[in-house]
C-alpha atoms as a PDB file:
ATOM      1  CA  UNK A   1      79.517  77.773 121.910  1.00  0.00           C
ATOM      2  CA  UNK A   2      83.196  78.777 122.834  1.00  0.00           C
ATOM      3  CA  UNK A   3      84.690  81.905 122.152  1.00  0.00           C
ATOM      4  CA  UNK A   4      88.374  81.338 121.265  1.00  0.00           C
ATOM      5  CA  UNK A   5      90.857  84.003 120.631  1.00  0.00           C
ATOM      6  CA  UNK A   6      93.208  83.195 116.988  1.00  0.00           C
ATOM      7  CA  UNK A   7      96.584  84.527 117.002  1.00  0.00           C
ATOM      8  CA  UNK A   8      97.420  85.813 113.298  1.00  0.00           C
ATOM      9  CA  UNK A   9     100.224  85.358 111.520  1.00  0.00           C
ATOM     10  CA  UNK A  10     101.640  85.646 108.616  1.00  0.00           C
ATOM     11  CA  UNK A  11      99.093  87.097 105.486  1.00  0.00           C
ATOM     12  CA  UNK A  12      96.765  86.394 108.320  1.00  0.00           C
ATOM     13  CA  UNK A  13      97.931  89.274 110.492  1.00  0.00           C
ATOM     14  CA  UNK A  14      96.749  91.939 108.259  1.00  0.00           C
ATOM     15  CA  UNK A  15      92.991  91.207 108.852  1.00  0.00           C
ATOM     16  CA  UNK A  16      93.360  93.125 111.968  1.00  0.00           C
ATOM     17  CA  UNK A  17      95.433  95.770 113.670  1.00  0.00           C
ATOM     18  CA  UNK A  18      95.926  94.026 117.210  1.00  0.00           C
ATOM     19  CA  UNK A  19      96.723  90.790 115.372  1.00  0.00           C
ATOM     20  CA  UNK A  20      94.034  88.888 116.793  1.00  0.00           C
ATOM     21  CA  UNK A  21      90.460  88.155 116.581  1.00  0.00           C
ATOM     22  CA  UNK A  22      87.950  86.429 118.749  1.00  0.00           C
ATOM     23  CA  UNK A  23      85.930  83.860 117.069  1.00  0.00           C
ATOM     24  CA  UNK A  24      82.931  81.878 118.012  1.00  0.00           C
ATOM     25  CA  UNK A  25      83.276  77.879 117.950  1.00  0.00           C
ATOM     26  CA  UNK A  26      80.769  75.422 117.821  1.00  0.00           C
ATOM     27  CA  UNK A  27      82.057  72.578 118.848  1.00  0.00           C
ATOM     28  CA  UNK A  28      85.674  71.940 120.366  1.00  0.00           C
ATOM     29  CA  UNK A  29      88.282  70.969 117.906  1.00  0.00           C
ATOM     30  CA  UNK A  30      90.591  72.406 115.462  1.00  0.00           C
ATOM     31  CA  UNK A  31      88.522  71.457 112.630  1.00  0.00           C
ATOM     32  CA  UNK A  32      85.534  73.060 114.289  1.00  0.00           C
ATOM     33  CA  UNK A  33      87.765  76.229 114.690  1.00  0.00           C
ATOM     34  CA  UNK A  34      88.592  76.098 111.122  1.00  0.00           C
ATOM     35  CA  UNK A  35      84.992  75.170 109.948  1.00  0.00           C
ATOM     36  CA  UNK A  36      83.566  78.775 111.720  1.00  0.00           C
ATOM     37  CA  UNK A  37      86.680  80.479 110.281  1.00  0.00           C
ATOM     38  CA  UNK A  38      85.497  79.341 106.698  1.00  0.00           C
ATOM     39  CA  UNK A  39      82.020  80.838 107.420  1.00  0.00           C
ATOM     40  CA  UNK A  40      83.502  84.311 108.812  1.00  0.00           C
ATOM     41  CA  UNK A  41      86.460  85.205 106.737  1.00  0.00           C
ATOM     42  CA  UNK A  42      84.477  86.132 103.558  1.00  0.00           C
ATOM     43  CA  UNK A  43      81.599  88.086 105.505  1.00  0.00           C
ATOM     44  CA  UNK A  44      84.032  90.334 107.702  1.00  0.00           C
ATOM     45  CA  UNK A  45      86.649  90.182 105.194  1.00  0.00           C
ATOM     46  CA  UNK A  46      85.433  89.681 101.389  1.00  0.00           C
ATOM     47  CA  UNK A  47      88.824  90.662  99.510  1.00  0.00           C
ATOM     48  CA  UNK A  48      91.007  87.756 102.102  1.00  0.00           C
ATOM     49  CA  UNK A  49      91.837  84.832  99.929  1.00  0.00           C
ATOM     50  CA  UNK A  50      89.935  82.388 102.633  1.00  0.00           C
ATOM     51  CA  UNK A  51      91.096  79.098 100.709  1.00  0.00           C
ATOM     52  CA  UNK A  52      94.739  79.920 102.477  1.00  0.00           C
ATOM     53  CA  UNK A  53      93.020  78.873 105.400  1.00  0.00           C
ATOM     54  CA  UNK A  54      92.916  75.178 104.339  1.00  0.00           C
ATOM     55  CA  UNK A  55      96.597  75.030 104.123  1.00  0.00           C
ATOM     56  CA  UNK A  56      97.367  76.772 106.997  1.00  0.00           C
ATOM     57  CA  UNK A  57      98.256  75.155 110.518  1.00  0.00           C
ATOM     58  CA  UNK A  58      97.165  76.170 113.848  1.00  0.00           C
ATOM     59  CA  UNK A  59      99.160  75.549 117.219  1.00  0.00           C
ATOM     60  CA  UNK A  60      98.674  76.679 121.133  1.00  0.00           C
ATOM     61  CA  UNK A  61     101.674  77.616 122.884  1.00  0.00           C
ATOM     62  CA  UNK A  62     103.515  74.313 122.766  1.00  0.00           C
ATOM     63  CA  UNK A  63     102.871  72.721 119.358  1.00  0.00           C
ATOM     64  CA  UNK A  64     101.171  72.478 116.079  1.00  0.00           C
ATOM     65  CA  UNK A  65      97.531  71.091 116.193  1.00  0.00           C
ATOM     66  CA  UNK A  66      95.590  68.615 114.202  1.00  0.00           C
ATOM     67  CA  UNK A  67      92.094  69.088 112.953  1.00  0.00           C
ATOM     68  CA  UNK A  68      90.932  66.181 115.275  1.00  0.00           C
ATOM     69  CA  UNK A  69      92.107  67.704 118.612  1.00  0.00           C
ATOM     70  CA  UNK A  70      90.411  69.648 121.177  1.00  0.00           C
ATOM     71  CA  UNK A  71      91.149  73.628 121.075  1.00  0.00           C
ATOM     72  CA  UNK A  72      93.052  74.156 123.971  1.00  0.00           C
ATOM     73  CA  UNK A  73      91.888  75.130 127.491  1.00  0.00           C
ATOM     74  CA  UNK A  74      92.994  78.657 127.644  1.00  0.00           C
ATOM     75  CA  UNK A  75      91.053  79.371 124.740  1.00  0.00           C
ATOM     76  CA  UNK A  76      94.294  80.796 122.604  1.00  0.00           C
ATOM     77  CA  UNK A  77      95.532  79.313 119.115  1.00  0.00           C
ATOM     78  CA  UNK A  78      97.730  80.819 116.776  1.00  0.00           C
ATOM     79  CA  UNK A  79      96.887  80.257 113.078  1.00  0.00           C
ATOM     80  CA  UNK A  80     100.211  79.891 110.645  1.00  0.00           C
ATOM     81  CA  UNK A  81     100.016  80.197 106.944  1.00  0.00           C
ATOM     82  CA  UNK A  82     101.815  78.374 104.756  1.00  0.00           C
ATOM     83  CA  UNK A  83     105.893  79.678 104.278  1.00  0.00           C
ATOM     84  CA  UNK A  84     108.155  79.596 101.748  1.00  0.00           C
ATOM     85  CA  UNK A  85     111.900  80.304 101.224  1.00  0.00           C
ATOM     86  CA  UNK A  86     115.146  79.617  99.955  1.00  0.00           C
END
């Protein structure tokens, strides 16, 4: 298991103060990452609309990841919620 640390952003950044959580991964991609975020939103945080998290993108410190890559090395991804603007 891999710990990896989730930037938040966005609606995301209200789950906590520091604007980041730590979150156990099973395996080592994106998809795992957003597979054991699906499972931990609604116990920790019941009132969080968890299906944003399907629409959101995540991304290390260089670009935006897809579900099939590996979570980076340094253990750090930022998650982004969807935008929207004029």
């Amino acid at each position: 298991m891999k710990q990896v640390t989730v930037q938040l952003f966005g609606a995301f950044s209200d789950l906590d103060v520091r604007r980041e959580i730590a979150v156990d991964v099973s395996g080592g991609t994106v998809a795992d990452l957003r597979q054991a975020l699906r499972e931990l939103l609604p116990v920790r945080w019941p009132a969080f609309r968890a299906g944003l998290l399907d629409y959101s993108a995540f991304a290390d410190q260089q670009r935006v990841l897809r579900d099939h890559e590996a979570l980076p090395d340094d253990g750090r991804v930022a998650i982004l919620p969807p935008v929207s603007g004029g």
